[in-house]
PDB file of N, CA and C in Angstrom:
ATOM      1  N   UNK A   1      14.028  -8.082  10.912  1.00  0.00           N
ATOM      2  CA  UNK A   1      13.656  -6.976  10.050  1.00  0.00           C
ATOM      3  C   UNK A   1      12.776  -7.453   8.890  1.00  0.00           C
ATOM      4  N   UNK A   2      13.384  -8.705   8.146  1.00  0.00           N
ATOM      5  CA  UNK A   2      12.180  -9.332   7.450  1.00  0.00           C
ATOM      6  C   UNK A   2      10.744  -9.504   7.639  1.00  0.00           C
ATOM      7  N   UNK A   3      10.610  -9.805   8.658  1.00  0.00           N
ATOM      8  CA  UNK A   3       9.300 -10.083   9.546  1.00  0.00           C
ATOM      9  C   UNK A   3       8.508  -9.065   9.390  1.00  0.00           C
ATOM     10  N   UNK A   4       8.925  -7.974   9.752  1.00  0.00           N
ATOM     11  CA  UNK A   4       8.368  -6.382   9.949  1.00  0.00           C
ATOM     12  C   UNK A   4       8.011  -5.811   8.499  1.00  0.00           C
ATOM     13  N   UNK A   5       8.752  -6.283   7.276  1.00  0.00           N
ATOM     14  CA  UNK A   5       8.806  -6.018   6.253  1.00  0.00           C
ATOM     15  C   UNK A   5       7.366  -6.721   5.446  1.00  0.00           C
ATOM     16  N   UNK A   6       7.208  -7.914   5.766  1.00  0.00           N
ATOM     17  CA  UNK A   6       6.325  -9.375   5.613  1.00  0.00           C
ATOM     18  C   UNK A   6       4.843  -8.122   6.002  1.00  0.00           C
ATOM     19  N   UNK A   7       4.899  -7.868   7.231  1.00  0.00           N
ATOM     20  CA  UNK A   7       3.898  -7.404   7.763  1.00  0.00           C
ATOM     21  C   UNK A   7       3.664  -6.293   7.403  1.00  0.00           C
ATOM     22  N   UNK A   8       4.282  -5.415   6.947  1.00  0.00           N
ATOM     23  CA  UNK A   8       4.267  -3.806   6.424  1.00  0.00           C
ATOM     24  C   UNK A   8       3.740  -4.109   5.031  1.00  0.00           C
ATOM     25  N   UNK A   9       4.301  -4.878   4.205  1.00  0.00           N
ATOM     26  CA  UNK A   9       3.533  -5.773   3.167  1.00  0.00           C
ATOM     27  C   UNK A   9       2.283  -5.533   2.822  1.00  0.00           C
ATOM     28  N   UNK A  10       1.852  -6.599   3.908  1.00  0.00           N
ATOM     29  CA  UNK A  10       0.665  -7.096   3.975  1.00  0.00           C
ATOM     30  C   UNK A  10      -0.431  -5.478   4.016  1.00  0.00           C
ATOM     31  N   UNK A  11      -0.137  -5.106   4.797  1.00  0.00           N
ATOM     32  CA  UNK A  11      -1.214  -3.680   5.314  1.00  0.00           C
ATOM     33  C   UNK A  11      -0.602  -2.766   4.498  1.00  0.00           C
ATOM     34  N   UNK A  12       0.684  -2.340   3.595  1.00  0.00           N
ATOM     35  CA  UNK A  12       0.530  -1.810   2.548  1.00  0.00           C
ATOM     36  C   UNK A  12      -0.711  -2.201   1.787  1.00  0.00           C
ATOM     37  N   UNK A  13      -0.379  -3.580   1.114  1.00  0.00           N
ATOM     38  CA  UNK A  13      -1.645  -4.129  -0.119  1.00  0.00           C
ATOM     39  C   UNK A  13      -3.166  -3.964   0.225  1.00  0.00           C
ATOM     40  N   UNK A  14      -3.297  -3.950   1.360  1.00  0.00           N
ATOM     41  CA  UNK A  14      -4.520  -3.719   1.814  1.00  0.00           C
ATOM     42  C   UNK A  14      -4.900  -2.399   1.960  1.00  0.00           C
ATOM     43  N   UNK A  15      -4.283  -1.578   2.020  1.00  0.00           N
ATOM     44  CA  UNK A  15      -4.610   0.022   2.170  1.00  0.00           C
ATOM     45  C   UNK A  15      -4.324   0.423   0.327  1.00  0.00           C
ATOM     46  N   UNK A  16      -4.112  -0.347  -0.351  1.00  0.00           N
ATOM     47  CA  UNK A  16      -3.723  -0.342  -2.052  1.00  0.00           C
ATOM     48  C   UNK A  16      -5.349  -1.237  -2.372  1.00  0.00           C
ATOM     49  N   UNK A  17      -5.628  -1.965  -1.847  1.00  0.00           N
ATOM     50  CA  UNK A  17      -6.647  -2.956  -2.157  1.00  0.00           C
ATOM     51  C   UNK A  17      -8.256  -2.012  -1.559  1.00  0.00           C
ATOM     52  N   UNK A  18      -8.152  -1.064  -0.402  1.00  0.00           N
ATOM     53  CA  UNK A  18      -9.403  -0.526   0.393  1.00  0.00           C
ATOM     54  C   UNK A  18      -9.330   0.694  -0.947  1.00  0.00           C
ATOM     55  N   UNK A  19      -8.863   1.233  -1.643  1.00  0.00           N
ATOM     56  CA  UNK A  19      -8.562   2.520  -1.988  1.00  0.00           C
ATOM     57  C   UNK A  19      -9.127   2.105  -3.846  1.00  0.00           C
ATOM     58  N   UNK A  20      -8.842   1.180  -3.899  1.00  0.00           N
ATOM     59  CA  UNK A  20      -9.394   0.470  -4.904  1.00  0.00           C
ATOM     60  C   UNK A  20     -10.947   0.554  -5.420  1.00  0.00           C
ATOM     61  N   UNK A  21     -10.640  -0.460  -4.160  1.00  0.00           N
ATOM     62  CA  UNK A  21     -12.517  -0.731  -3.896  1.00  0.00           C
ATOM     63  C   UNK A  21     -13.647   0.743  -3.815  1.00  0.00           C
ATOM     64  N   UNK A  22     -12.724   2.137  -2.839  1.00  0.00           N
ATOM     65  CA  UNK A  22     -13.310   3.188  -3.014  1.00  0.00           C
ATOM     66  C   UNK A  22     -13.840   3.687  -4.506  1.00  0.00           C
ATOM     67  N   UNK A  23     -12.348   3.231  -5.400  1.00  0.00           N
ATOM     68  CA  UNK A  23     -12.324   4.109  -6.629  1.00  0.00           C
ATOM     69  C   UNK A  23     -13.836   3.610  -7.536  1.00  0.00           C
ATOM     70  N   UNK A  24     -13.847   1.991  -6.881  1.00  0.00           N
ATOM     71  CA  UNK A  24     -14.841   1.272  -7.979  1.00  0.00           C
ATOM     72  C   UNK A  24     -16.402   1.610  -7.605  1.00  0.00           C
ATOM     73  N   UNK A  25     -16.508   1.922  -6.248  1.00  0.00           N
ATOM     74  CA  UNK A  25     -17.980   1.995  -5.464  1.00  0.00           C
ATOM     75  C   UNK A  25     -18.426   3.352  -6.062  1.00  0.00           C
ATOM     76  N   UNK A  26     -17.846   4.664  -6.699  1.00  0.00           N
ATOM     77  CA  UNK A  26     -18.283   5.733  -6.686  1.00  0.00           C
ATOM     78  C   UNK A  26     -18.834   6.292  -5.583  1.00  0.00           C
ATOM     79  N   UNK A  27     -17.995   6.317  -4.262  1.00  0.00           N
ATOM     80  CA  UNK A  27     -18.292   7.192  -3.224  1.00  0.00           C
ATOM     81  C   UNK A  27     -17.230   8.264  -3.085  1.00  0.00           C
ATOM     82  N   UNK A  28     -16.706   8.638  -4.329  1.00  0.00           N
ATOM     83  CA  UNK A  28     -15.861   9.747  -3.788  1.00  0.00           C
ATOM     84  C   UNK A  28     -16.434  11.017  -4.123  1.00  0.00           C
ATOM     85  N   UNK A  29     -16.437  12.476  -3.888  1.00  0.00           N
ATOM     86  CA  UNK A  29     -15.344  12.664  -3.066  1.00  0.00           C
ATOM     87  C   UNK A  29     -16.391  12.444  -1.491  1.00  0.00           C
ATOM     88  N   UNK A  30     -15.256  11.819  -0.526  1.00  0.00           N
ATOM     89  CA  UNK A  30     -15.411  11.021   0.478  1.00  0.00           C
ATOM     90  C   UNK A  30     -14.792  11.940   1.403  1.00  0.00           C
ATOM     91  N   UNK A  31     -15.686  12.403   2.526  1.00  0.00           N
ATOM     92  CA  UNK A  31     -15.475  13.351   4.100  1.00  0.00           C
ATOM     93  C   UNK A  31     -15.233  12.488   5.288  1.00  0.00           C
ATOM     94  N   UNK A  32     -14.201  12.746   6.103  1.00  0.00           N
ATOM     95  CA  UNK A  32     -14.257  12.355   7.104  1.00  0.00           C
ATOM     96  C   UNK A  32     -13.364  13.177   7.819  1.00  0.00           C
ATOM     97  N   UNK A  33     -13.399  13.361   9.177  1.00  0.00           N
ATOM     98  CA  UNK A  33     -12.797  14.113   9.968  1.00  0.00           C
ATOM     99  C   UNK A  33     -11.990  15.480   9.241  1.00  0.00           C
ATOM    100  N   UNK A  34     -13.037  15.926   8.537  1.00  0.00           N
ATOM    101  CA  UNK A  34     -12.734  17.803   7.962  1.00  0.00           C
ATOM    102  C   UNK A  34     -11.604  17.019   6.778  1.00  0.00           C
ATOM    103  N   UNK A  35     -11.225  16.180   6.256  1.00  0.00           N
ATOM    104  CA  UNK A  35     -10.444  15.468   5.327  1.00  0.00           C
ATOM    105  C   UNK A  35     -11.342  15.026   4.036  1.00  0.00           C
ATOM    106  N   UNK A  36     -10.878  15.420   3.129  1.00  0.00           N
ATOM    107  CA  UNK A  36     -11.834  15.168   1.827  1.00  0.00           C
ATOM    108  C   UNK A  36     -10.578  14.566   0.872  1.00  0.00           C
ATOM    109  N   UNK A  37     -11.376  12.795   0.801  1.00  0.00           N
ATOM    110  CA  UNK A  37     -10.461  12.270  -0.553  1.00  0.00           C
ATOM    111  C   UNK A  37     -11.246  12.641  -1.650  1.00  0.00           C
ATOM    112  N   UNK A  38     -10.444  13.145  -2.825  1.00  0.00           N
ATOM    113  CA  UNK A  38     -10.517  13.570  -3.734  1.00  0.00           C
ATOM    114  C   UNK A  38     -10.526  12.214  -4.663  1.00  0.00           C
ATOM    115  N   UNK A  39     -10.706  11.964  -6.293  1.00  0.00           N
ATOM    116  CA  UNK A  39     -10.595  10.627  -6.808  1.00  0.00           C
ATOM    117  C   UNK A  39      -8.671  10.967  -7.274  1.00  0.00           C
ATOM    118  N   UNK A  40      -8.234  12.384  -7.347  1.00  0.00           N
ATOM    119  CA  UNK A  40      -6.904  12.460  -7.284  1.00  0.00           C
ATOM    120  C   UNK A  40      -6.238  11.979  -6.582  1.00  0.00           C
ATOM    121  N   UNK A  41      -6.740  11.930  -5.331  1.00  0.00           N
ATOM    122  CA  UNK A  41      -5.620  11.836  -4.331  1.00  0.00           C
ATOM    123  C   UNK A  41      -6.351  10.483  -3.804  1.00  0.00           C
ATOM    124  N   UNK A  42      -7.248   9.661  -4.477  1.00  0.00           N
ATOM    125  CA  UNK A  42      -7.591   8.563  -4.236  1.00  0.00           C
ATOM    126  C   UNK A  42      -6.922   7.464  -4.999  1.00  0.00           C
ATOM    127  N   UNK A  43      -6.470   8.369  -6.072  1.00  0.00           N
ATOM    128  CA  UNK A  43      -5.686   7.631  -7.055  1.00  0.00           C
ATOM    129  C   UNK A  43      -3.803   7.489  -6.439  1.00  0.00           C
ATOM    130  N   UNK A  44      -3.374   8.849  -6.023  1.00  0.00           N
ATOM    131  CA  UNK A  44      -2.402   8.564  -5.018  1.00  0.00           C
ATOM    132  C   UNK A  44      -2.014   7.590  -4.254  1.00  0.00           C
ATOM    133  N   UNK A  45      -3.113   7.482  -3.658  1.00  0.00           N
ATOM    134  CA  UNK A  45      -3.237   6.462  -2.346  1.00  0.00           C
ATOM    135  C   UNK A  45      -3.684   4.913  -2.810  1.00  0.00           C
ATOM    136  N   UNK A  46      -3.864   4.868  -4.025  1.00  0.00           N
ATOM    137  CA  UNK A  46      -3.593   3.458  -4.589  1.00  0.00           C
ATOM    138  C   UNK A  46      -2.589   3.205  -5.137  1.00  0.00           C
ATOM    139  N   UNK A  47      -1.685   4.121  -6.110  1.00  0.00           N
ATOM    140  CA  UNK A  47      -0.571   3.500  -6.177  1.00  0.00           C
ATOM    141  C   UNK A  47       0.422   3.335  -5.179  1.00  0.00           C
ATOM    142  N   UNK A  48       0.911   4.607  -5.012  1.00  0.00           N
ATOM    143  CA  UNK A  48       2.030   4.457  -3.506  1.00  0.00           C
ATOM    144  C   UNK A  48       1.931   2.979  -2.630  1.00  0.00           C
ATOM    145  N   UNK A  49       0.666   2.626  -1.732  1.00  0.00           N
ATOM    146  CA  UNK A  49       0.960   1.998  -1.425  1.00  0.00           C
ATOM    147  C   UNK A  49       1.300   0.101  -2.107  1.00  0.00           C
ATOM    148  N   UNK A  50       0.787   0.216  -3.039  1.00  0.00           N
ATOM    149  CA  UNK A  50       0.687  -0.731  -3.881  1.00  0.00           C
ATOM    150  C   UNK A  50       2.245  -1.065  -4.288  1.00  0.00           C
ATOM    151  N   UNK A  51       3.072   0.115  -4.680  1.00  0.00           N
ATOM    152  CA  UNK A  51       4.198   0.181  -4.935  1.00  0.00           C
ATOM    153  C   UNK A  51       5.378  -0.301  -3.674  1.00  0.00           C
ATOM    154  N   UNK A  52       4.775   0.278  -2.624  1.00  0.00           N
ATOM    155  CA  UNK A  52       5.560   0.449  -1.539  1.00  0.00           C
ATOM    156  C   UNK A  52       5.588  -0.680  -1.442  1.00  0.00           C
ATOM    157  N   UNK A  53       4.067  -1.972  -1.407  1.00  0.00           N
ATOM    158  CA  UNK A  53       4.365  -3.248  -0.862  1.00  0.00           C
ATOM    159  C   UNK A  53       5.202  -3.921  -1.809  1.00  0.00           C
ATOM    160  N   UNK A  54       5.032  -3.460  -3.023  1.00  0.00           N
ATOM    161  CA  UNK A  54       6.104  -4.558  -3.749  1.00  0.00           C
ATOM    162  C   UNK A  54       7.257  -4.459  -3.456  1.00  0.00           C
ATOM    163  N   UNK A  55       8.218  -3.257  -2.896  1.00  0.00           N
ATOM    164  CA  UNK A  55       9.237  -3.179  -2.486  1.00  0.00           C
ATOM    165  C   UNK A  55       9.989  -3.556  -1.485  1.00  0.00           C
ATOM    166  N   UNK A  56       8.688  -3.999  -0.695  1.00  0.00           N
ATOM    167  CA  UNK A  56       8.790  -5.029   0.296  1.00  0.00           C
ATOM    168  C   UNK A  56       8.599  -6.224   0.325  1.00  0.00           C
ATOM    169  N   UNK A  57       8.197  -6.441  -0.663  1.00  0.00           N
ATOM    170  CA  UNK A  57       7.602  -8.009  -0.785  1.00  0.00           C
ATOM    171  C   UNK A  57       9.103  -8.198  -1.647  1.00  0.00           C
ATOM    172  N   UNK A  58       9.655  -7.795  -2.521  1.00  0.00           N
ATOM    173  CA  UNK A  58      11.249  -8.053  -2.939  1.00  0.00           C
ATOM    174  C   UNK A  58      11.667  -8.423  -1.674  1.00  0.00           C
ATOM    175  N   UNK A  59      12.035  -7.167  -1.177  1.00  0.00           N
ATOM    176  CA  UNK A  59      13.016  -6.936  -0.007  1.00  0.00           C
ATOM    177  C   UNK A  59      12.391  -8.389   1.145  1.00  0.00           C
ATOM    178  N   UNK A  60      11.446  -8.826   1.371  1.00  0.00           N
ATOM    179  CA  UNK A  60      11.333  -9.850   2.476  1.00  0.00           C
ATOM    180  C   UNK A  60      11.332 -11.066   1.649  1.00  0.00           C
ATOM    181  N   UNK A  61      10.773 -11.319   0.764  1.00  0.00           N
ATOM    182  CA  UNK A  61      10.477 -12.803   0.072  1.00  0.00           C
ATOM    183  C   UNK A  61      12.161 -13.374  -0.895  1.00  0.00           C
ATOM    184  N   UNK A  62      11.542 -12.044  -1.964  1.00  0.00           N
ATOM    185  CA  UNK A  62      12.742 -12.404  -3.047  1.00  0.00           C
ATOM    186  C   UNK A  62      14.418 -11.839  -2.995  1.00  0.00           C
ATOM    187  N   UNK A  63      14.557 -11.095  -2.627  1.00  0.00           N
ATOM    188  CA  UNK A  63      16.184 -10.804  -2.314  1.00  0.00           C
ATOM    189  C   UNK A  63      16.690 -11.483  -1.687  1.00  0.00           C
ATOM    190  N   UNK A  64      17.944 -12.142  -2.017  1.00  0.00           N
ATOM    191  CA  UNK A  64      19.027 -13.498  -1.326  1.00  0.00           C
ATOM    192  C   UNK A  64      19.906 -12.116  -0.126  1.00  0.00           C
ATOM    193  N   UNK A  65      20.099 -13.005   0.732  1.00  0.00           N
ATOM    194  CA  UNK A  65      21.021 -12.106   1.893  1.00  0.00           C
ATOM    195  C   UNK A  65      22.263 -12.396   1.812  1.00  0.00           C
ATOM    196  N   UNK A  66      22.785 -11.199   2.240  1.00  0.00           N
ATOM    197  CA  UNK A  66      24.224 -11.441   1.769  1.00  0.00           C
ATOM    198  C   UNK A  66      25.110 -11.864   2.450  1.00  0.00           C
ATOM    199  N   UNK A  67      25.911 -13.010   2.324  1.00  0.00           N
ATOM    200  CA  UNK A  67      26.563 -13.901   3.338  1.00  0.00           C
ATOM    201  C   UNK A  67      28.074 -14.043   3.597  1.00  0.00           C
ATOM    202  N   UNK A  68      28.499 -12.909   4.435  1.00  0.00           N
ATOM    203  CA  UNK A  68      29.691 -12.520   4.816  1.00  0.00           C
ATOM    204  C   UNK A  68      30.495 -13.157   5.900  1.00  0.00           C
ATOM    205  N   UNK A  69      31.652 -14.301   5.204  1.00  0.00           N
ATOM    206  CA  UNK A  69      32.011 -15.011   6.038  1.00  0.00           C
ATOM    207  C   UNK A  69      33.172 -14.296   6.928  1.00  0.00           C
TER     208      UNK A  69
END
């Protein structure tokens, strides 16, 4: 489950890191498939996932497991 967590991580920060890069290029508001990011909901979509990976990056790296003899 760690593993999966490691990796969910990773492509969280990167979908936190692409959303970024949108905010800085001034290409919003941005069309694709009848879907329009807004810089609101561009701003959404940078924190959440940004957040999400840290909660995973706890949960896989830094949280001790609990060892039930």
């Amino acid at each position: 489950m760690k593993e999966l967590s490691k990796f969910l991580a990773g492509f969280m920060a990167f979908l936190a890191i692409d959303h970024t890069s949108l905010f800085f290029c001034d290409e919003l508001p941005l069309s694709f498939c009848g879907t329009t990011i807004t810089e609101t909901s561009n701003t959404i979509l940078m924190i959440v996932p940004a957040v999400i990976s840290l909660l995973l990056i706890y949960y896989a790296w830094i949280r001790k497991a609990n060892n039930i003899d």
